[in-house]
PDB file of N, CA and C in Angstrom:
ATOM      1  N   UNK A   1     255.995-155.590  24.307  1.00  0.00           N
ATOM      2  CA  UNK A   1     255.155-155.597  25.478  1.00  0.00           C
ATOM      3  C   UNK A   1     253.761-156.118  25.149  1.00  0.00           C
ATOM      4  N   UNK A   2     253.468-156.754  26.189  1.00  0.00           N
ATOM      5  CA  UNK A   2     252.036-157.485  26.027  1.00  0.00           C
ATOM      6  C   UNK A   2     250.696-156.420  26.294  1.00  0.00           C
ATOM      7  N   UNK A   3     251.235-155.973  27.200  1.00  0.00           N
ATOM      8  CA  UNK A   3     250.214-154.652  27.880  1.00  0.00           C
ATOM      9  C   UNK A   3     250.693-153.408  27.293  1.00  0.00           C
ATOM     10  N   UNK A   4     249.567-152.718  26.777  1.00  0.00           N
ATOM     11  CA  UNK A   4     249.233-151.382  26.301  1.00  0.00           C
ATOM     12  C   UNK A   4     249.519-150.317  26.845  1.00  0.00           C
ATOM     13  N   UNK A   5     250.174-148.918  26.935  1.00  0.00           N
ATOM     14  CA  UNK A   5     250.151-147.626  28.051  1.00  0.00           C
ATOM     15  C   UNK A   5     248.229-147.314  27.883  1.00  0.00           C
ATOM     16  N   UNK A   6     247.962-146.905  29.057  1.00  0.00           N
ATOM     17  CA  UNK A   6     246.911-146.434  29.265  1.00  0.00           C
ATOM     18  C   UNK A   6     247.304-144.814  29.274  1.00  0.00           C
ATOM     19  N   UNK A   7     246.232-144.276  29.312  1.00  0.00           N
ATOM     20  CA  UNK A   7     246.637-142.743  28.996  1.00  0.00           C
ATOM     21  C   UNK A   7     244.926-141.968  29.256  1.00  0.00           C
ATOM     22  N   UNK A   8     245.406-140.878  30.419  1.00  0.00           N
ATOM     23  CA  UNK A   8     244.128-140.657  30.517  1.00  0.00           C
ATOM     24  C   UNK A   8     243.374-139.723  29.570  1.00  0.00           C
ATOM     25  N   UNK A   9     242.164-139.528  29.484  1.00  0.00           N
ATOM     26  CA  UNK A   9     240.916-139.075  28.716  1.00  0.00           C
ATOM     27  C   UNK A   9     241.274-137.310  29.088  1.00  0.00           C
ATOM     28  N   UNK A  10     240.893-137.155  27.559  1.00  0.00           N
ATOM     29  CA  UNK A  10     241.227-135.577  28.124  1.00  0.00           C
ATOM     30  C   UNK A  10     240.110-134.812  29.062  1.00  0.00           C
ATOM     31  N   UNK A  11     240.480-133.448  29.362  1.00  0.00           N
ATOM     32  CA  UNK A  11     239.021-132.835  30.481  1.00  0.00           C
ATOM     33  C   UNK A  11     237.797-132.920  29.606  1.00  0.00           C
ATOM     34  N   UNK A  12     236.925-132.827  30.463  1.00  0.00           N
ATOM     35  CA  UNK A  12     235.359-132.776  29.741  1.00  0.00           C
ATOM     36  C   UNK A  12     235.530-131.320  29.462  1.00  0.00           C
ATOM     37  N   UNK A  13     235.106-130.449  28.411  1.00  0.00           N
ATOM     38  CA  UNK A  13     234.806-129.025  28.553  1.00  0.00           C
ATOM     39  C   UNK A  13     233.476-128.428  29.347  1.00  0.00           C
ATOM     40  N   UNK A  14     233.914-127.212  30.268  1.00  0.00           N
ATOM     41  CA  UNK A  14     232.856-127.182  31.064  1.00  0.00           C
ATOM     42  C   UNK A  14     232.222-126.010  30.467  1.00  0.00           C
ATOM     43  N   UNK A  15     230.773-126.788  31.048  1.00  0.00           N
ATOM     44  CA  UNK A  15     229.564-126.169  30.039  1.00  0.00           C
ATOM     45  C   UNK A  15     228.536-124.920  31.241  1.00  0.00           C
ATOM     46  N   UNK A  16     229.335-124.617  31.719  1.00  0.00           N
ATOM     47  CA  UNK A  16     228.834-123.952  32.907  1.00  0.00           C
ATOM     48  C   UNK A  16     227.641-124.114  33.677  1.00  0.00           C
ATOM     49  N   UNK A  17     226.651-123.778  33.662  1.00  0.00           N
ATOM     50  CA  UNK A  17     225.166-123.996  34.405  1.00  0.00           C
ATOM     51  C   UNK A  17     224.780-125.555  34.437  1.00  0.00           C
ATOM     52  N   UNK A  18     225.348-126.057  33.558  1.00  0.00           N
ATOM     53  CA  UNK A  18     224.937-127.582  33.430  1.00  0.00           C
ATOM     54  C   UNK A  18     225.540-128.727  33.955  1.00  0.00           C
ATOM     55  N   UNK A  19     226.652-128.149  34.858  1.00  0.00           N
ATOM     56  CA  UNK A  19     227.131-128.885  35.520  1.00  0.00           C
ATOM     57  C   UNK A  19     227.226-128.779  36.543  1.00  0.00           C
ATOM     58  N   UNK A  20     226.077-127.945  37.488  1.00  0.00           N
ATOM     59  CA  UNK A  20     225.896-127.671  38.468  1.00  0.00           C
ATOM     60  C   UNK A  20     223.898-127.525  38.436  1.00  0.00           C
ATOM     61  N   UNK A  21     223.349-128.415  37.643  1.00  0.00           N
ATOM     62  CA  UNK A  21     222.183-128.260  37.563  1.00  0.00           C
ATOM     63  C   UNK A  21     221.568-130.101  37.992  1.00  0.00           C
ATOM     64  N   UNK A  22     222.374-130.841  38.400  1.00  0.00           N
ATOM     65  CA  UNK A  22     222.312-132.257  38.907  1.00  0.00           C
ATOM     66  C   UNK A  22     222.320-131.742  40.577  1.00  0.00           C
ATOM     67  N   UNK A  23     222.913-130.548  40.898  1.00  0.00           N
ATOM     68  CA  UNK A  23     222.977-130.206  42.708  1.00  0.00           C
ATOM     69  C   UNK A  23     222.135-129.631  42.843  1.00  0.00           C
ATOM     70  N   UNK A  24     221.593-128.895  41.868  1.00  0.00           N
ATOM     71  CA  UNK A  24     219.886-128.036  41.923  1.00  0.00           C
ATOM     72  C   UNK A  24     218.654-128.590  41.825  1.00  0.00           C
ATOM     73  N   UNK A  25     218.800-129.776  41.013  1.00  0.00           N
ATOM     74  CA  UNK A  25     217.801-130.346  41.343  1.00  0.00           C
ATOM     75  C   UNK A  25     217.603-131.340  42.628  1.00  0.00           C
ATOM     76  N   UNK A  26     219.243-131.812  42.947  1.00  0.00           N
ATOM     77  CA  UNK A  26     219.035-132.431  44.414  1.00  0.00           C
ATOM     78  C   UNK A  26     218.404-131.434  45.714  1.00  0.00           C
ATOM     79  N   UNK A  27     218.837-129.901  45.116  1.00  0.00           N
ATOM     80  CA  UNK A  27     218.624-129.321  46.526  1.00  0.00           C
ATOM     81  C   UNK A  27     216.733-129.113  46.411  1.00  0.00           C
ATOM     82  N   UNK A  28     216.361-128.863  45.415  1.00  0.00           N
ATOM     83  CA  UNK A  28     214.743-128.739  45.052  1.00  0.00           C
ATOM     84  C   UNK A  28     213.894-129.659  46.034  1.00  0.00           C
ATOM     85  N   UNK A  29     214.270-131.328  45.152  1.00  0.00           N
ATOM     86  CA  UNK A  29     214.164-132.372  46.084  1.00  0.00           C
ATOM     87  C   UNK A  29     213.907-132.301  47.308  1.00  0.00           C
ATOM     88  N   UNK A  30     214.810-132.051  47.832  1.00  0.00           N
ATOM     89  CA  UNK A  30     214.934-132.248  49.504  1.00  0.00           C
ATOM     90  C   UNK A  30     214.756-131.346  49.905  1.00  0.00           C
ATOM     91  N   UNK A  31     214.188-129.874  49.182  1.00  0.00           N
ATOM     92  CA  UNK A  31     213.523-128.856  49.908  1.00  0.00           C
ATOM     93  C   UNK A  31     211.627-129.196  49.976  1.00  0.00           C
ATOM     94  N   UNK A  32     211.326-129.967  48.985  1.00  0.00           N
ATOM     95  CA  UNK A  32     210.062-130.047  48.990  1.00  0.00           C
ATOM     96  C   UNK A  32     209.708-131.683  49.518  1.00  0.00           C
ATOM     97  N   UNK A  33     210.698-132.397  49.932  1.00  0.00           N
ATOM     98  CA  UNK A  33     210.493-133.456  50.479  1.00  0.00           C
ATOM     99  C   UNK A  33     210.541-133.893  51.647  1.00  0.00           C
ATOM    100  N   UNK A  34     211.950-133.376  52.247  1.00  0.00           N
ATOM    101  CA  UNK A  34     212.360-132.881  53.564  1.00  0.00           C
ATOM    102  C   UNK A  34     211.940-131.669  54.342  1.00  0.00           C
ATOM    103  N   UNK A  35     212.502-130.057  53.697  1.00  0.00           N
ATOM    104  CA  UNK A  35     212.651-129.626  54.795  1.00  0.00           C
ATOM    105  C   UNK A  35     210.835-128.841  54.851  1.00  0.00           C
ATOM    106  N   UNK A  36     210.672-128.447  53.377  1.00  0.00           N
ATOM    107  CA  UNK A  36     209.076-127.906  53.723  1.00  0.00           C
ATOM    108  C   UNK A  36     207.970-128.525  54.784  1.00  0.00           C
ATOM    109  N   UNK A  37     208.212-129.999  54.831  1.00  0.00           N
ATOM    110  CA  UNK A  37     206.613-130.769  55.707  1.00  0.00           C
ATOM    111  C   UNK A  37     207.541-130.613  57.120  1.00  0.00           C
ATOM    112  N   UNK A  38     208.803-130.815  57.257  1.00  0.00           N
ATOM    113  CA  UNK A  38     209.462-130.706  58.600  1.00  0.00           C
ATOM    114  C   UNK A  38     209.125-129.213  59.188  1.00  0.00           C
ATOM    115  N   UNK A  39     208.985-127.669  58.311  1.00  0.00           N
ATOM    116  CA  UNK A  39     208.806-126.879  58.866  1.00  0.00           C
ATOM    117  C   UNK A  39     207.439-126.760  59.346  1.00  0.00           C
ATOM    118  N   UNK A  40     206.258-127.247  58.192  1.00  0.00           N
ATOM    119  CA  UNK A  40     205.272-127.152  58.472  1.00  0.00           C
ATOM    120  C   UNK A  40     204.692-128.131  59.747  1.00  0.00           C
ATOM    121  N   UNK A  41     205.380-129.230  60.206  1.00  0.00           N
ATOM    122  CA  UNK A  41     204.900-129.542  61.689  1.00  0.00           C
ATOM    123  C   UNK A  41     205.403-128.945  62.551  1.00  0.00           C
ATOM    124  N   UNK A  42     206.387-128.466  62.582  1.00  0.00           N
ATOM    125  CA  UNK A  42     207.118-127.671  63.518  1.00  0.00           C
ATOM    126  C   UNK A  42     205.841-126.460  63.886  1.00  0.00           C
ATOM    127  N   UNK A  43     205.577-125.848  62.626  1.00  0.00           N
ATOM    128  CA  UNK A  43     204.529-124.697  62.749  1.00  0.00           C
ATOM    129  C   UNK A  43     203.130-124.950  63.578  1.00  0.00           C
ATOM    130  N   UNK A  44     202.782-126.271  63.069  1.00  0.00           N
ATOM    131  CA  UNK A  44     201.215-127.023  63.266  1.00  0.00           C
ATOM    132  C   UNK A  44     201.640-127.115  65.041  1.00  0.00           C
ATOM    133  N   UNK A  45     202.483-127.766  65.645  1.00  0.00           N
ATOM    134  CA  UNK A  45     203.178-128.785  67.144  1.00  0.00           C
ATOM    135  C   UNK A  45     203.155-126.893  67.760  1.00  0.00           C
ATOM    136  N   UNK A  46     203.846-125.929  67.337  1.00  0.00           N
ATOM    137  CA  UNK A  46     203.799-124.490  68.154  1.00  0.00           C
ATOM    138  C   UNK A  46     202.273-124.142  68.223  1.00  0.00           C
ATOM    139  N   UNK A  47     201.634-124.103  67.198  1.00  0.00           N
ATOM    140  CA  UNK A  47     200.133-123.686  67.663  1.00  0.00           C
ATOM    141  C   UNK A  47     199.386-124.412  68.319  1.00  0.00           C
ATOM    142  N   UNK A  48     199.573-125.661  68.493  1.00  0.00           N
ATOM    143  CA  UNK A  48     198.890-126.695  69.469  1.00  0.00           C
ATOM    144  C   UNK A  48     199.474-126.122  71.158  1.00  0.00           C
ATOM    145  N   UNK A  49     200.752-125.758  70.808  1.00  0.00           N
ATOM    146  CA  UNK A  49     201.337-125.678  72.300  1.00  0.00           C
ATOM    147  C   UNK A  49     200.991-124.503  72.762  1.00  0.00           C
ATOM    148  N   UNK A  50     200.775-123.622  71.934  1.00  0.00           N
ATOM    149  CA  UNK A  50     200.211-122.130  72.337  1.00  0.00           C
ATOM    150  C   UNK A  50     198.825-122.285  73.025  1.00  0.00           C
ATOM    151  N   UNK A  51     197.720-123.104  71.761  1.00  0.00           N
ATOM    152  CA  UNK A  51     196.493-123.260  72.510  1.00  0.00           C
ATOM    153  C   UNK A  51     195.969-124.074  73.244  1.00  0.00           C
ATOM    154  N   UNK A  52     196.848-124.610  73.981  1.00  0.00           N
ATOM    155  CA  UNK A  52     196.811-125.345  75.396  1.00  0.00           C
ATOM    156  C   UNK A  52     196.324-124.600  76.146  1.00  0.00           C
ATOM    157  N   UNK A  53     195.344-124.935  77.021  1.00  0.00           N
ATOM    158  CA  UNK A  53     194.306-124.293  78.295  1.00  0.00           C
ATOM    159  C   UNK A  53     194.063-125.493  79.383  1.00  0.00           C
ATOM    160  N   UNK A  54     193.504-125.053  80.442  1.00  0.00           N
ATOM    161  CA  UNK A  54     193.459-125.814  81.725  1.00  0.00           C
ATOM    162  C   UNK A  54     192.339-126.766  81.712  1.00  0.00           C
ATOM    163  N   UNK A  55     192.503-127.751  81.481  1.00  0.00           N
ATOM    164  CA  UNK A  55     191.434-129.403  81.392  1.00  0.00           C
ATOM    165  C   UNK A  55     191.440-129.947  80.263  1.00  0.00           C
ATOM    166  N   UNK A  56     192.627-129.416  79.302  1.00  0.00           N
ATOM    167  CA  UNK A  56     192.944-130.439  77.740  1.00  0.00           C
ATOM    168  C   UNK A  56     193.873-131.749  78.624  1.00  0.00           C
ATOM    169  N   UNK A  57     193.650-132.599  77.583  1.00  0.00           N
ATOM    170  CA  UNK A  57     193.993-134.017  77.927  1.00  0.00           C
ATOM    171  C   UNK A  57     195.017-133.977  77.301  1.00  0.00           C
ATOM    172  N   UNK A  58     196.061-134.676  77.829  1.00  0.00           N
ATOM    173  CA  UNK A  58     197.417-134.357  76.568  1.00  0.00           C
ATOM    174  C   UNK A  58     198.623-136.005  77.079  1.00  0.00           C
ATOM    175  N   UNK A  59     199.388-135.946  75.874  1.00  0.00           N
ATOM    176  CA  UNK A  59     200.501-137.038  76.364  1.00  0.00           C
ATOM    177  C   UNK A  59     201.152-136.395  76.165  1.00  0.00           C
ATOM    178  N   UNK A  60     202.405-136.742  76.709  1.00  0.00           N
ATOM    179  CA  UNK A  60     204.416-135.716  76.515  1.00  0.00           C
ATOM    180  C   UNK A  60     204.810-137.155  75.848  1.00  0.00           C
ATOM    181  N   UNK A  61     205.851-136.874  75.360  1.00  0.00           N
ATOM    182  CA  UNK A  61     206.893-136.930  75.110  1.00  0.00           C
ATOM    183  C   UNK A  61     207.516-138.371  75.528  1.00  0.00           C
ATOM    184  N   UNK A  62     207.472-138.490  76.935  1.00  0.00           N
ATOM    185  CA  UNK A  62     208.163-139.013  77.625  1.00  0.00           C
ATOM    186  C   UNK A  62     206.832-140.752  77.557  1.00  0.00           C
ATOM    187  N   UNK A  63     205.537-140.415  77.157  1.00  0.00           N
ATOM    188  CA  UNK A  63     204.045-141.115  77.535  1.00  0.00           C
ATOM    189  C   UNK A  63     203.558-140.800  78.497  1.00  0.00           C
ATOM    190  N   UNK A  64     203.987-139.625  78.809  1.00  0.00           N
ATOM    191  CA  UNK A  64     202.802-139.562  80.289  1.00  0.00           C
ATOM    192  C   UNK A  64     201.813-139.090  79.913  1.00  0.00           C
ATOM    193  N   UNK A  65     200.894-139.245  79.898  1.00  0.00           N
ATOM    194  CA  UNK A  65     199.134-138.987  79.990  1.00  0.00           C
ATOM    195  C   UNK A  65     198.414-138.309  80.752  1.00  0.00           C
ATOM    196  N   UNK A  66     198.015-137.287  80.624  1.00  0.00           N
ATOM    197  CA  UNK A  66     196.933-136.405  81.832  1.00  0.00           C
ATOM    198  C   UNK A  66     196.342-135.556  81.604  1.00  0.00           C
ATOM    199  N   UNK A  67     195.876-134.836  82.347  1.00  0.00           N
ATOM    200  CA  UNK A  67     195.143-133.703  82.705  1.00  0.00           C
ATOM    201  C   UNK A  67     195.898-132.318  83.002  1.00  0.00           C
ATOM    202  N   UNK A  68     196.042-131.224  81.831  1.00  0.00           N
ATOM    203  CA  UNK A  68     196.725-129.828  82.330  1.00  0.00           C
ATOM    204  C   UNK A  68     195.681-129.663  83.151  1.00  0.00           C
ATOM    205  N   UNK A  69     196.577-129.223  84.479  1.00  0.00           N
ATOM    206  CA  UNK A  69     195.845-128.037  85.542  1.00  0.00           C
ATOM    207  C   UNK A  69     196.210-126.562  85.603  1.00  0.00           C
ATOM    208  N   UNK A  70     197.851-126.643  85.621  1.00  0.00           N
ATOM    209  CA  UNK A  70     198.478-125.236  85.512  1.00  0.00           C
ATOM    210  C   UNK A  70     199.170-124.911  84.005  1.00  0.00           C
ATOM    211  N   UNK A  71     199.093-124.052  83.385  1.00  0.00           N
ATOM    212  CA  UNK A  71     199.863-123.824  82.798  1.00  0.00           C
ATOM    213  C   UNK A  71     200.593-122.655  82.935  1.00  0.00           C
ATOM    214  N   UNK A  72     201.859-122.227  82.400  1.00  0.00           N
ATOM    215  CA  UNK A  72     203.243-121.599  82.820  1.00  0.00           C
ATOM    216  C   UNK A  72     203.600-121.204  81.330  1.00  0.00           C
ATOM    217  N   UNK A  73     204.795-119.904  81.366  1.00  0.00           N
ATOM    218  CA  UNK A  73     205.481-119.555  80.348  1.00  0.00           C
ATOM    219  C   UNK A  73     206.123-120.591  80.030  1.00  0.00           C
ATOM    220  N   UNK A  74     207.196-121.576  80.236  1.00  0.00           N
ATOM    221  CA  UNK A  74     207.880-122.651  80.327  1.00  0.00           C
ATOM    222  C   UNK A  74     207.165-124.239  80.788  1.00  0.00           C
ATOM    223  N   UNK A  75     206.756-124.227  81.453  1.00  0.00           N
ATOM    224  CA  UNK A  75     206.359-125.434  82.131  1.00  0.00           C
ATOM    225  C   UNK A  75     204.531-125.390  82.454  1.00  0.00           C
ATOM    226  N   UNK A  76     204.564-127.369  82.264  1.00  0.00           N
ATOM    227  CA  UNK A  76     203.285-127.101  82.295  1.00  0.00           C
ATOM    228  C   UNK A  76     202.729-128.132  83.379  1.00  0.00           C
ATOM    229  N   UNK A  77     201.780-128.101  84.461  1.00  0.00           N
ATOM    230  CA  UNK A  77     201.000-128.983  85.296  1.00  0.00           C
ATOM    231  C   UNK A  77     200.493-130.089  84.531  1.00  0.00           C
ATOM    232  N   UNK A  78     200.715-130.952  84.726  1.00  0.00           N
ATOM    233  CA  UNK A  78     199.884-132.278  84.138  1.00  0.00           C
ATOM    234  C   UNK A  78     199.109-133.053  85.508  1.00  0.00           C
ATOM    235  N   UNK A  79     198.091-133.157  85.845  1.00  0.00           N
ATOM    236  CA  UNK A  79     197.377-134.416  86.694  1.00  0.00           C
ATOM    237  C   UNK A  79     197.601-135.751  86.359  1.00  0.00           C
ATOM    238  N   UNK A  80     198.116-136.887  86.619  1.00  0.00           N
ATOM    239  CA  UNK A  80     198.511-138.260  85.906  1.00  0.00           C
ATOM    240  C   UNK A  80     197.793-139.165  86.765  1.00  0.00           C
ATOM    241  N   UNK A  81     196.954-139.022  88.088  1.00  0.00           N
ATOM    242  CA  UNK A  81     196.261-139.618  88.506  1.00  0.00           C
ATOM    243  C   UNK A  81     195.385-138.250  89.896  1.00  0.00           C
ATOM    244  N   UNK A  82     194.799-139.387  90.588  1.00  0.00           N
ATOM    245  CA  UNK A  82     193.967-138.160  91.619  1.00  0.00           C
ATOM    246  C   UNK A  82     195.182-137.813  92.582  1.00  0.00           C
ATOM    247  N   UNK A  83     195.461-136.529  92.876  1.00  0.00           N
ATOM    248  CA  UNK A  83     196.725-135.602  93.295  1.00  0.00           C
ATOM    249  C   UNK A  83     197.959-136.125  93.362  1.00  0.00           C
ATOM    250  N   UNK A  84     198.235-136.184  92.221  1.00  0.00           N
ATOM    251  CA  UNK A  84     199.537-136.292  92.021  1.00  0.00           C
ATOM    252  C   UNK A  84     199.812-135.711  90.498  1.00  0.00           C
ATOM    253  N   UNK A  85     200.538-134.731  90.645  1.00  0.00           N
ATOM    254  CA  UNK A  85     200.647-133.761  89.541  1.00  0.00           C
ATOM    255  C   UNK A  85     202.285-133.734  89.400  1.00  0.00           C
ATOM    256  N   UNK A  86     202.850-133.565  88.070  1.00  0.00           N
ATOM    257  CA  UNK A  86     203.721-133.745  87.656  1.00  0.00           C
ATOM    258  C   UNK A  86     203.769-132.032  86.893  1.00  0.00           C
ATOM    259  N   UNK A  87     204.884-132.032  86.337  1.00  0.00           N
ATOM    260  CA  UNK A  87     205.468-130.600  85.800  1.00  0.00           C
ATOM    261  C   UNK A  87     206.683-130.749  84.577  1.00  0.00           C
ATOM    262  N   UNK A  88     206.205-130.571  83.392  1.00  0.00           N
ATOM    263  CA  UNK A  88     207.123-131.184  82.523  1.00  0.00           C
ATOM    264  C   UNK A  88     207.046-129.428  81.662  1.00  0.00           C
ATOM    265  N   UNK A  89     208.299-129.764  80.785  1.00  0.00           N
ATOM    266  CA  UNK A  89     208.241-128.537  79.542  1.00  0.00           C
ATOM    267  C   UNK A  89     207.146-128.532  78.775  1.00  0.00           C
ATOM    268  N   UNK A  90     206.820-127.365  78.230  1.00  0.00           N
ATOM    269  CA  UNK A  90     205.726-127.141  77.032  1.00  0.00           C
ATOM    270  C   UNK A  90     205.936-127.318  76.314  1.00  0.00           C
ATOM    271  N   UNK A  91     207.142-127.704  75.767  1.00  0.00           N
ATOM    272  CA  UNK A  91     207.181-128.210  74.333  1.00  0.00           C
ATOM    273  C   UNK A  91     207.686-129.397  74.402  1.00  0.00           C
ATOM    274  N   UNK A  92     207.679-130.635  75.560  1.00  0.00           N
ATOM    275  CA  UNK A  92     207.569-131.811  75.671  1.00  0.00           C
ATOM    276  C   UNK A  92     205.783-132.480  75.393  1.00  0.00           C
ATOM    277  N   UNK A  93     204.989-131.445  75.160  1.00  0.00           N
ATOM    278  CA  UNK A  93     203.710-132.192  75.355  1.00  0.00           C
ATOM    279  C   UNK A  93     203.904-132.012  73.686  1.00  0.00           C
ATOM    280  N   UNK A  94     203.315-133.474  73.152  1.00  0.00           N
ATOM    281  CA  UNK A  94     203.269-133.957  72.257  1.00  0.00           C
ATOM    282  C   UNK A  94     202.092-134.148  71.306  1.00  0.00           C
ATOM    283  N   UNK A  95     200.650-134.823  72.216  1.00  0.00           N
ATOM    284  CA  UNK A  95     199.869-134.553  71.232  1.00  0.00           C
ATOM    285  C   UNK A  95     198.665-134.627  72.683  1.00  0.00           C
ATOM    286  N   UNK A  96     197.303-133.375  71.606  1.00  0.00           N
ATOM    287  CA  UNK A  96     196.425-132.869  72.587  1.00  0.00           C
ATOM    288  C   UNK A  96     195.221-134.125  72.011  1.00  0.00           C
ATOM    289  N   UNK A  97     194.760-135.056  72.998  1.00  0.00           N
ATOM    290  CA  UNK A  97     193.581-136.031  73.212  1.00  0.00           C
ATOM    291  C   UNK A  97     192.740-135.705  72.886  1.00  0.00           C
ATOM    292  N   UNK A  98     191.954-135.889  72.528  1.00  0.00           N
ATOM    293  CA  UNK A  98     190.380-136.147  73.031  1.00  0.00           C
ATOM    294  C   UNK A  98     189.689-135.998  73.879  1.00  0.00           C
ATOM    295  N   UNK A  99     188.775-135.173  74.501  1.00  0.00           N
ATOM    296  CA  UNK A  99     187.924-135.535  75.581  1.00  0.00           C
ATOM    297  C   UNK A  99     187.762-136.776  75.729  1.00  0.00           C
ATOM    298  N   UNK A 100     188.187-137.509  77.434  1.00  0.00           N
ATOM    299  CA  UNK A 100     187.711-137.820  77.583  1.00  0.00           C
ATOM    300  C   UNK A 100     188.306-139.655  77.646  1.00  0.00           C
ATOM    301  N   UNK A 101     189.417-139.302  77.115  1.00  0.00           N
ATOM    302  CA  UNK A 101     190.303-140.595  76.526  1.00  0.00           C
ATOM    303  C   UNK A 101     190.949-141.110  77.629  1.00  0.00           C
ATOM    304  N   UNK A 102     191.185-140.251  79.206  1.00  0.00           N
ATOM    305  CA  UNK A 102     191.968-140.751  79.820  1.00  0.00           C
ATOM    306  C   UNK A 102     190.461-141.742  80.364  1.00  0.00           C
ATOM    307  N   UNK A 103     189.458-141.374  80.461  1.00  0.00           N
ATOM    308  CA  UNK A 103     188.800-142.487  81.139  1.00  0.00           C
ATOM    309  C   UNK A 103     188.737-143.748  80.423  1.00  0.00           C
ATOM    310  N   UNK A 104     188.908-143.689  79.313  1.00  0.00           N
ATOM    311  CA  UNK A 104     188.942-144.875  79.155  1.00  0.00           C
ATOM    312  C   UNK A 104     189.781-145.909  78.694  1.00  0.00           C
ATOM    313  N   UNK A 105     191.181-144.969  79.037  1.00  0.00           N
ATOM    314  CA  UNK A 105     191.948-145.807  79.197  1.00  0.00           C
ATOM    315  C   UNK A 105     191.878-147.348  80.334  1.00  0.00           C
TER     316      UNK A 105
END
């Protein structure tokens, strides 16, 4: 015969902790890369939404732009021009403006 039997390699011997220390350091990784800064905006985006009060300037989610008038356990008044007020979720508003930004838009 021209061709050789192949024959497989015997088991690796397992070395216990050390072969499960390549998934520990993946999970480390992606705890301090991923999920820690993901919790910490999550944390930062709830206290913004908590200290929402009546005449912050805010955009949702969606880009709408305005003026809180009412705010609600759930839902919040937005002004988006002179009377015409809209009503979206509180945790659709996205980020709190500036004084002052809708004018000059």
């Amino acid at each position: 015969m021209w061709i050789s039997n192949a024959y497989a390699a015997g088991a690796a011997p397992d070395t216990g902790i050390a072969s499960f220390l390549p998934m520990i350091v993946i999970f480390v990784l992606f705890y301090f890369m991923l999920i820690r800064p993901q919790m910490k905006q999550a944390k930062q985006h709830k206290a913004m939404i908590d200290a929402l009060k009546v005449g912050d300037e805010v955009a949702t989610a969606a880009g709408i732009v305005g003026k809180v008038t009412k705010i609600g356990d759930n839902y919040v008044s937005i002004e988006i021009a002179a009377n015409t007020v809209v009503n979206v979720q509180r945790h659709t508003v996205q980020t709190l403006l500036p004084p002052g930004t809708i004018k000059s838009i």
